[in-house]
C-alpha atoms as a PDB file:
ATOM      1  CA  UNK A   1      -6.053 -43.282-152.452  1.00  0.00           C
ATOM      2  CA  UNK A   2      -7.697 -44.878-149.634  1.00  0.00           C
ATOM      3  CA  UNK A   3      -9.997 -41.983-148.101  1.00  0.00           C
ATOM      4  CA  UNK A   4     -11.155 -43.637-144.968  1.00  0.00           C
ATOM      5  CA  UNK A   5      -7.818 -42.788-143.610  1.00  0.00           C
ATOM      6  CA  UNK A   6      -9.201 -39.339-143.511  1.00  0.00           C
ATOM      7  CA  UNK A   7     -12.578 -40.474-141.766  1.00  0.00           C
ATOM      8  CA  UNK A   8     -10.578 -42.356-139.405  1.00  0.00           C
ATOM      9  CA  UNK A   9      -8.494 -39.130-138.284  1.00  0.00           C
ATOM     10  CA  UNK A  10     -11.980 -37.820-137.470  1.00  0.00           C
ATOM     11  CA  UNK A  11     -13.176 -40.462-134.974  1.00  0.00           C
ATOM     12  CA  UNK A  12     -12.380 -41.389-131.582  1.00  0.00           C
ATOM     13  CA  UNK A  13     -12.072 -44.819-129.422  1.00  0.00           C
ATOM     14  CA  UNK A  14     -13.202 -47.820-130.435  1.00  0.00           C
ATOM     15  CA  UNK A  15     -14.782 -46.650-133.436  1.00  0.00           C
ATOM     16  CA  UNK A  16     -13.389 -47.806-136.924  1.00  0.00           C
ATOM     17  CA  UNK A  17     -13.917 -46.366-140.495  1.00  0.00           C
ATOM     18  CA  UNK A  18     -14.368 -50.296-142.774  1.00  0.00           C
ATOM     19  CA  UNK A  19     -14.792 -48.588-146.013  1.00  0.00           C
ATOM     20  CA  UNK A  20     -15.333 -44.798-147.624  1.00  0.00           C
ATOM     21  CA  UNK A  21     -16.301 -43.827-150.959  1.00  0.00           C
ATOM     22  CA  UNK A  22     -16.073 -40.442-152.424  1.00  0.00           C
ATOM     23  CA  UNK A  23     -19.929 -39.972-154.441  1.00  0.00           C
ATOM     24  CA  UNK A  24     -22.389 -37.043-155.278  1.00  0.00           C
ATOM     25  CA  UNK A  25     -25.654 -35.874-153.258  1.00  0.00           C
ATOM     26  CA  UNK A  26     -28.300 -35.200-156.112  1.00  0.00           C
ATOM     27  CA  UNK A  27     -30.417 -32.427-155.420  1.00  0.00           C
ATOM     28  CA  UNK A  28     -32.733 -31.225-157.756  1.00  0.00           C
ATOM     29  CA  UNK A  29     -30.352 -29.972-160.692  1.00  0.00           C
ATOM     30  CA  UNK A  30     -27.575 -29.636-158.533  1.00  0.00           C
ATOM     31  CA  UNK A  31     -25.137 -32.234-157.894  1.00  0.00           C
ATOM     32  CA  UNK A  32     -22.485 -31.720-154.620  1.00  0.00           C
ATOM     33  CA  UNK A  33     -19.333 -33.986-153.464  1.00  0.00           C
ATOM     34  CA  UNK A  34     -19.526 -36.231-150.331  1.00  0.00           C
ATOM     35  CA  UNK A  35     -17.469 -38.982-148.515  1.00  0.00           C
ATOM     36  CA  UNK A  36     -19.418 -41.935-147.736  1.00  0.00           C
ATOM     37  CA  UNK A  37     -17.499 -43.784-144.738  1.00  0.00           C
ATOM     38  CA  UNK A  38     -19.153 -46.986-143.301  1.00  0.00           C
ATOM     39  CA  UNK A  39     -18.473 -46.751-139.479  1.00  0.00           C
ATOM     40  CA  UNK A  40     -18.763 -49.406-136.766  1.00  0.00           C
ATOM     41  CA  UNK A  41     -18.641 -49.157-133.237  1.00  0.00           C
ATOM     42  CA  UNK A  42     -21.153 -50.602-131.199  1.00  0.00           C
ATOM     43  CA  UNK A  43     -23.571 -50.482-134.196  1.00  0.00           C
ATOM     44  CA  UNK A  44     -22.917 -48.861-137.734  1.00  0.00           C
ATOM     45  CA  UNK A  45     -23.379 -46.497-139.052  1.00  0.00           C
ATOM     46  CA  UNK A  46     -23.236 -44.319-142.339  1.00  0.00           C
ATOM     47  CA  UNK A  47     -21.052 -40.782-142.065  1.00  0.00           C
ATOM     48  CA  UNK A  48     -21.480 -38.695-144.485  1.00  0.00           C
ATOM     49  CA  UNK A  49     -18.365 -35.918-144.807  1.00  0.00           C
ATOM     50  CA  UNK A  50     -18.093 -32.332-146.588  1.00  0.00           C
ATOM     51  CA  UNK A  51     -14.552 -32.228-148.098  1.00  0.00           C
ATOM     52  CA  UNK A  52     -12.653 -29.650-150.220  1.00  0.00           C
ATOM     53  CA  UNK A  53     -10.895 -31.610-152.166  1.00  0.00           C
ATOM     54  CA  UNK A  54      -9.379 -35.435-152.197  1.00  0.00           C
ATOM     55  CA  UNK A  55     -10.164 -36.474-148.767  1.00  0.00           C
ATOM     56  CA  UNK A  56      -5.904 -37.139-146.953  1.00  0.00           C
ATOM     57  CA  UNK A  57      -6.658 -36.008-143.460  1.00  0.00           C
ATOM     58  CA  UNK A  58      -9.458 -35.181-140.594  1.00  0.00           C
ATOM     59  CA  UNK A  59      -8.679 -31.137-142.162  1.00  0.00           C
ATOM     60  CA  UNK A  60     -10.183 -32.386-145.643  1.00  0.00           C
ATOM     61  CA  UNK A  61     -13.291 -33.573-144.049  1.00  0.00           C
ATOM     62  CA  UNK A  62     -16.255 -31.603-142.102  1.00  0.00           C
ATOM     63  CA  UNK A  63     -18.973 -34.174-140.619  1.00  0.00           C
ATOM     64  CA  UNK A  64     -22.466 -33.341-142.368  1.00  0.00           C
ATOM     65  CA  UNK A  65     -24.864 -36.242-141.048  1.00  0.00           C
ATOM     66  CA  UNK A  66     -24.798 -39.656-139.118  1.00  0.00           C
ATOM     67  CA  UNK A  67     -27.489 -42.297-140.378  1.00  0.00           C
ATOM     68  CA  UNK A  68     -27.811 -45.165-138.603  1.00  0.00           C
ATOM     69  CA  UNK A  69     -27.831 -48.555-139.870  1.00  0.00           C
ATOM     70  CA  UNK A  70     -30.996 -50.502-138.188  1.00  0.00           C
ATOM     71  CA  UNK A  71     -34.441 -51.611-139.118  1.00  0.00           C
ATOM     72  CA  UNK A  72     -35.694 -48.585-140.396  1.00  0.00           C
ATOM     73  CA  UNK A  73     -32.520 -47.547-142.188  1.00  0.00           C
ATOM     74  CA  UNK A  74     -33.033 -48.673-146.438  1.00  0.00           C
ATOM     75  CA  UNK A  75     -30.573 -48.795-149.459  1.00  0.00           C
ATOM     76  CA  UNK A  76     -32.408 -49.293-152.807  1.00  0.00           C
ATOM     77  CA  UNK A  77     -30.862 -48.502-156.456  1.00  0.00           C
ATOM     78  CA  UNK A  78     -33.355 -45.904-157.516  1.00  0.00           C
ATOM     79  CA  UNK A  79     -33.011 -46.267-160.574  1.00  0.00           C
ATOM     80  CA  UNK A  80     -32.420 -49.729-161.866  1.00  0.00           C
ATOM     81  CA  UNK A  81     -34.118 -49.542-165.302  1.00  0.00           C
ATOM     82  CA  UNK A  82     -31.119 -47.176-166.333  1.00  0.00           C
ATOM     83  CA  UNK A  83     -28.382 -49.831-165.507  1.00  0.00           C
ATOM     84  CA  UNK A  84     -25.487 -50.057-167.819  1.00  0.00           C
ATOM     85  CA  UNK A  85     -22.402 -52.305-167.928  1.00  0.00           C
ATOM     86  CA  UNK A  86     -20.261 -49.297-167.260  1.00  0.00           C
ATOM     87  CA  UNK A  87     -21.936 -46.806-165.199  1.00  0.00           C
ATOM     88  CA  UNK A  88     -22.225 -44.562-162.255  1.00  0.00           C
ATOM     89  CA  UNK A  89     -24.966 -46.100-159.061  1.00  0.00           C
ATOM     90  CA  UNK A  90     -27.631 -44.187-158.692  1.00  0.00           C
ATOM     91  CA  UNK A  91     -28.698 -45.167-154.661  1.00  0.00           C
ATOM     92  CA  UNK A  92     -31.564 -43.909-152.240  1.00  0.00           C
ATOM     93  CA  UNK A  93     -30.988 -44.236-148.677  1.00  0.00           C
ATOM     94  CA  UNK A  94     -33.068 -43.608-145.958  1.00  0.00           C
ATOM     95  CA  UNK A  95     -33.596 -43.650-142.464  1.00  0.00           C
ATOM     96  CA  UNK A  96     -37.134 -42.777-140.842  1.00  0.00           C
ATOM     97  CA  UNK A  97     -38.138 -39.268-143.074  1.00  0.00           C
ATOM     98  CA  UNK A  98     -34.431 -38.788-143.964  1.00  0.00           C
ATOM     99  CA  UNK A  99     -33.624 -39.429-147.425  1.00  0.00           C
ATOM    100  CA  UNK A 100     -31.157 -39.075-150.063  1.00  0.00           C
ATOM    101  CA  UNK A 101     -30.280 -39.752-152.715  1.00  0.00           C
ATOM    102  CA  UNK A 102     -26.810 -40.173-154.227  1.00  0.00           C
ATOM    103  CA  UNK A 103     -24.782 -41.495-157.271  1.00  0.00           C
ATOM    104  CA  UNK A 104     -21.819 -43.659-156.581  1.00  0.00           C
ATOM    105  CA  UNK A 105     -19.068 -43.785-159.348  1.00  0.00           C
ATOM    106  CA  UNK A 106     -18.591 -46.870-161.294  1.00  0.00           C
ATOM    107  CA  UNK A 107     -15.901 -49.309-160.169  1.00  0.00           C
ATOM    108  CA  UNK A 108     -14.896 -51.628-157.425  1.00  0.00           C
ATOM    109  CA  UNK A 109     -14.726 -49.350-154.689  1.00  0.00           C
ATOM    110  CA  UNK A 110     -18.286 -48.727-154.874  1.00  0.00           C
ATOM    111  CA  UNK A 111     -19.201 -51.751-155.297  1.00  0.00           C
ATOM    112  CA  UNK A 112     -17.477 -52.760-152.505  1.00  0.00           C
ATOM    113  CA  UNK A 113     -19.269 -50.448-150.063  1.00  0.00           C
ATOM    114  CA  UNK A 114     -22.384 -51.108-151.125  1.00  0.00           C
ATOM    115  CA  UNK A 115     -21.990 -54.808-150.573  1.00  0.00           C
ATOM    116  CA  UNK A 116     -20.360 -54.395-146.797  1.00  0.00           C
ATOM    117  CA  UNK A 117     -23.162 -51.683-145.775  1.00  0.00           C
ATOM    118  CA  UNK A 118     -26.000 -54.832-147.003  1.00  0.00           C
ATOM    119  CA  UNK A 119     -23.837 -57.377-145.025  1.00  0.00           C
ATOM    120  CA  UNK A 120     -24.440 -54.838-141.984  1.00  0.00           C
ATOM    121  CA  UNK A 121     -28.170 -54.011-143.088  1.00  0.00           C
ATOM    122  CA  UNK A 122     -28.820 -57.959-143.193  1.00  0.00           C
ATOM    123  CA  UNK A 123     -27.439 -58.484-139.908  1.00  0.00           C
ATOM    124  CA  UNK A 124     -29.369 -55.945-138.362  1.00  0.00           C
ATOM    125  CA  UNK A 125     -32.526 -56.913-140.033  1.00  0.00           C
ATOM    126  CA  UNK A 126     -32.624 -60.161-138.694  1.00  0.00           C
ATOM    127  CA  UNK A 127     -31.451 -59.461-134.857  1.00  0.00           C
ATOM    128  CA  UNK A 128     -33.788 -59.526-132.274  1.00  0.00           C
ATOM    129  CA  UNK A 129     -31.502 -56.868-130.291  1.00  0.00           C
ATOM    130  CA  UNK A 130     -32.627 -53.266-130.482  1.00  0.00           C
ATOM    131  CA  UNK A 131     -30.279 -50.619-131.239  1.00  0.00           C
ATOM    132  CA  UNK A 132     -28.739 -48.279-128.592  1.00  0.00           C
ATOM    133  CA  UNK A 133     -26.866 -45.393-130.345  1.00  0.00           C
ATOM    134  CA  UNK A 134     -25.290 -44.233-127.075  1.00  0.00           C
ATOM    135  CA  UNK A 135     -21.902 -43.360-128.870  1.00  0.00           C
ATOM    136  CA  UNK A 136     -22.894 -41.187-130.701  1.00  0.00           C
ATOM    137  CA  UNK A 137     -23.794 -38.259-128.244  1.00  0.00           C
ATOM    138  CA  UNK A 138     -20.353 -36.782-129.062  1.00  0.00           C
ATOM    139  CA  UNK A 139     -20.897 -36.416-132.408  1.00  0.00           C
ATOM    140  CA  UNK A 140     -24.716 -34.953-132.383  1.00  0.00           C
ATOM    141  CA  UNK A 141     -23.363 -31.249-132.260  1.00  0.00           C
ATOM    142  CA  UNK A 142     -20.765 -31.428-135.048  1.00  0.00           C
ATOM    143  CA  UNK A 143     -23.730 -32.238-137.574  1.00  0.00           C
ATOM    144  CA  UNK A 144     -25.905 -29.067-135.912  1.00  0.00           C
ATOM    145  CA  UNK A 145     -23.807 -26.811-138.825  1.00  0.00           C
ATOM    146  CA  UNK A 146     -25.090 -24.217-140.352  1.00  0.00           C
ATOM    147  CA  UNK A 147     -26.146 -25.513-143.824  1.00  0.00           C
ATOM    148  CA  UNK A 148     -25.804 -28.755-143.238  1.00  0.00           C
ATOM    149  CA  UNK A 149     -28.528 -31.849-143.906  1.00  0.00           C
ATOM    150  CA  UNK A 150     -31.146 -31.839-140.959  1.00  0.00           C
ATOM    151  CA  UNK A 151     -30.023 -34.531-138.284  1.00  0.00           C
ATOM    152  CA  UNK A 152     -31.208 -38.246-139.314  1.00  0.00           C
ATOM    153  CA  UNK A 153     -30.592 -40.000-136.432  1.00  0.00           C
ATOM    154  CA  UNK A 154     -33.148 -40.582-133.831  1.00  0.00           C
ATOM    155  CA  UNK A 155     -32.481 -38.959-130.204  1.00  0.00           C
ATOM    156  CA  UNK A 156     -30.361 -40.859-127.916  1.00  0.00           C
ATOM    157  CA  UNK A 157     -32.569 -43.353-125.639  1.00  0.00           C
ATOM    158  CA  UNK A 158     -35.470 -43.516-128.241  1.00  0.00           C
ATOM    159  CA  UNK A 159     -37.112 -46.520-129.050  1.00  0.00           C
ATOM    160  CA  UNK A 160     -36.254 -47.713-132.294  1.00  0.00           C
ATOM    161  CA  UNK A 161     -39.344 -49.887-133.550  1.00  0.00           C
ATOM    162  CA  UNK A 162     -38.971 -53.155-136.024  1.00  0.00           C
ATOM    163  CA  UNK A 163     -40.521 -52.684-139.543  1.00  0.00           C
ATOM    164  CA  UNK A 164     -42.314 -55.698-140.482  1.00  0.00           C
ATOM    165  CA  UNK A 165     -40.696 -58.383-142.527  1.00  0.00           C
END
């Protein structure tokens, strides 16, 4: 089942849902269920969805946290020395102090969204134009839940500086 149908209920305009992945948010002992959904609109971005169970429609979803895509954004396997043939993707991403970590499950689909989001991350890296993140002003209150991860992105209209190379 294709879940970014369900992510794609939940946006508006121009904005488009490329790829979703269902994974876990590791936390200490604890393990939770997200939906990953790689969105584009002017930039791209990284949603990050609550759901109750399989992900069908916008009703299955709740929007937890928004992280940008840009120069200070990272995606790293944290833990590479563990690698098997068959088995689960243990990933760190981060964004400024915002990180988490999460474990993808083995298979295509995965795989798949972890390639696209370092297609977008390479592109980024290496363009010389800065950021805006206008668009998402309409989404900065539905991640202000109770509960939910602190906010990731940056404010609207702050200057987003290059890491060095």
């Amino acid at each position: 089942m294709d879940q970014s149908v369900a992510i794609q209920e939940t946006l508006q305009g121009e904005e488009s849902c490329r790829i979703a992945v269902q994974c876990d948010v590791l936390c200490d002992d604890a393990t939770e269920s997200r939906l990953l959904g790689l969105v584009q609109s002017a930039e791209e971005y990284i949603f990050l969805y609550r759901h109750r169970r399989m992900a069908i429609t916008a009703e299955d979803v709740v929007l937890e946290n928004i992280i940008p895509i840009s120069t200070d954004f990272a995606v790293v396997e944290s833990s590479p020395e563990e690698l098997a043939v068959v088995a689960d993707t243990r990933i760190r991403i981060s964004f400024l102090e915002y990180e988490v970590e999460l474990r993808l499950p083995f298979g295509s689909q995965s795989r798949l969204f972890l390639c696209e989001v370092n297609k977008v991350w390479s592109v980024c890296k290496s363009s010389a134009q800065v950021p805006k993140f206008e668009w998402l002003n309409k989404y900065q209150q539905a991640t202000k839940e109770p509960g939910s991860i602190r906010q990731a992105f940056a404010p609207i209209g702050s200057k987003i500086t290059r890491l060095s190379q």
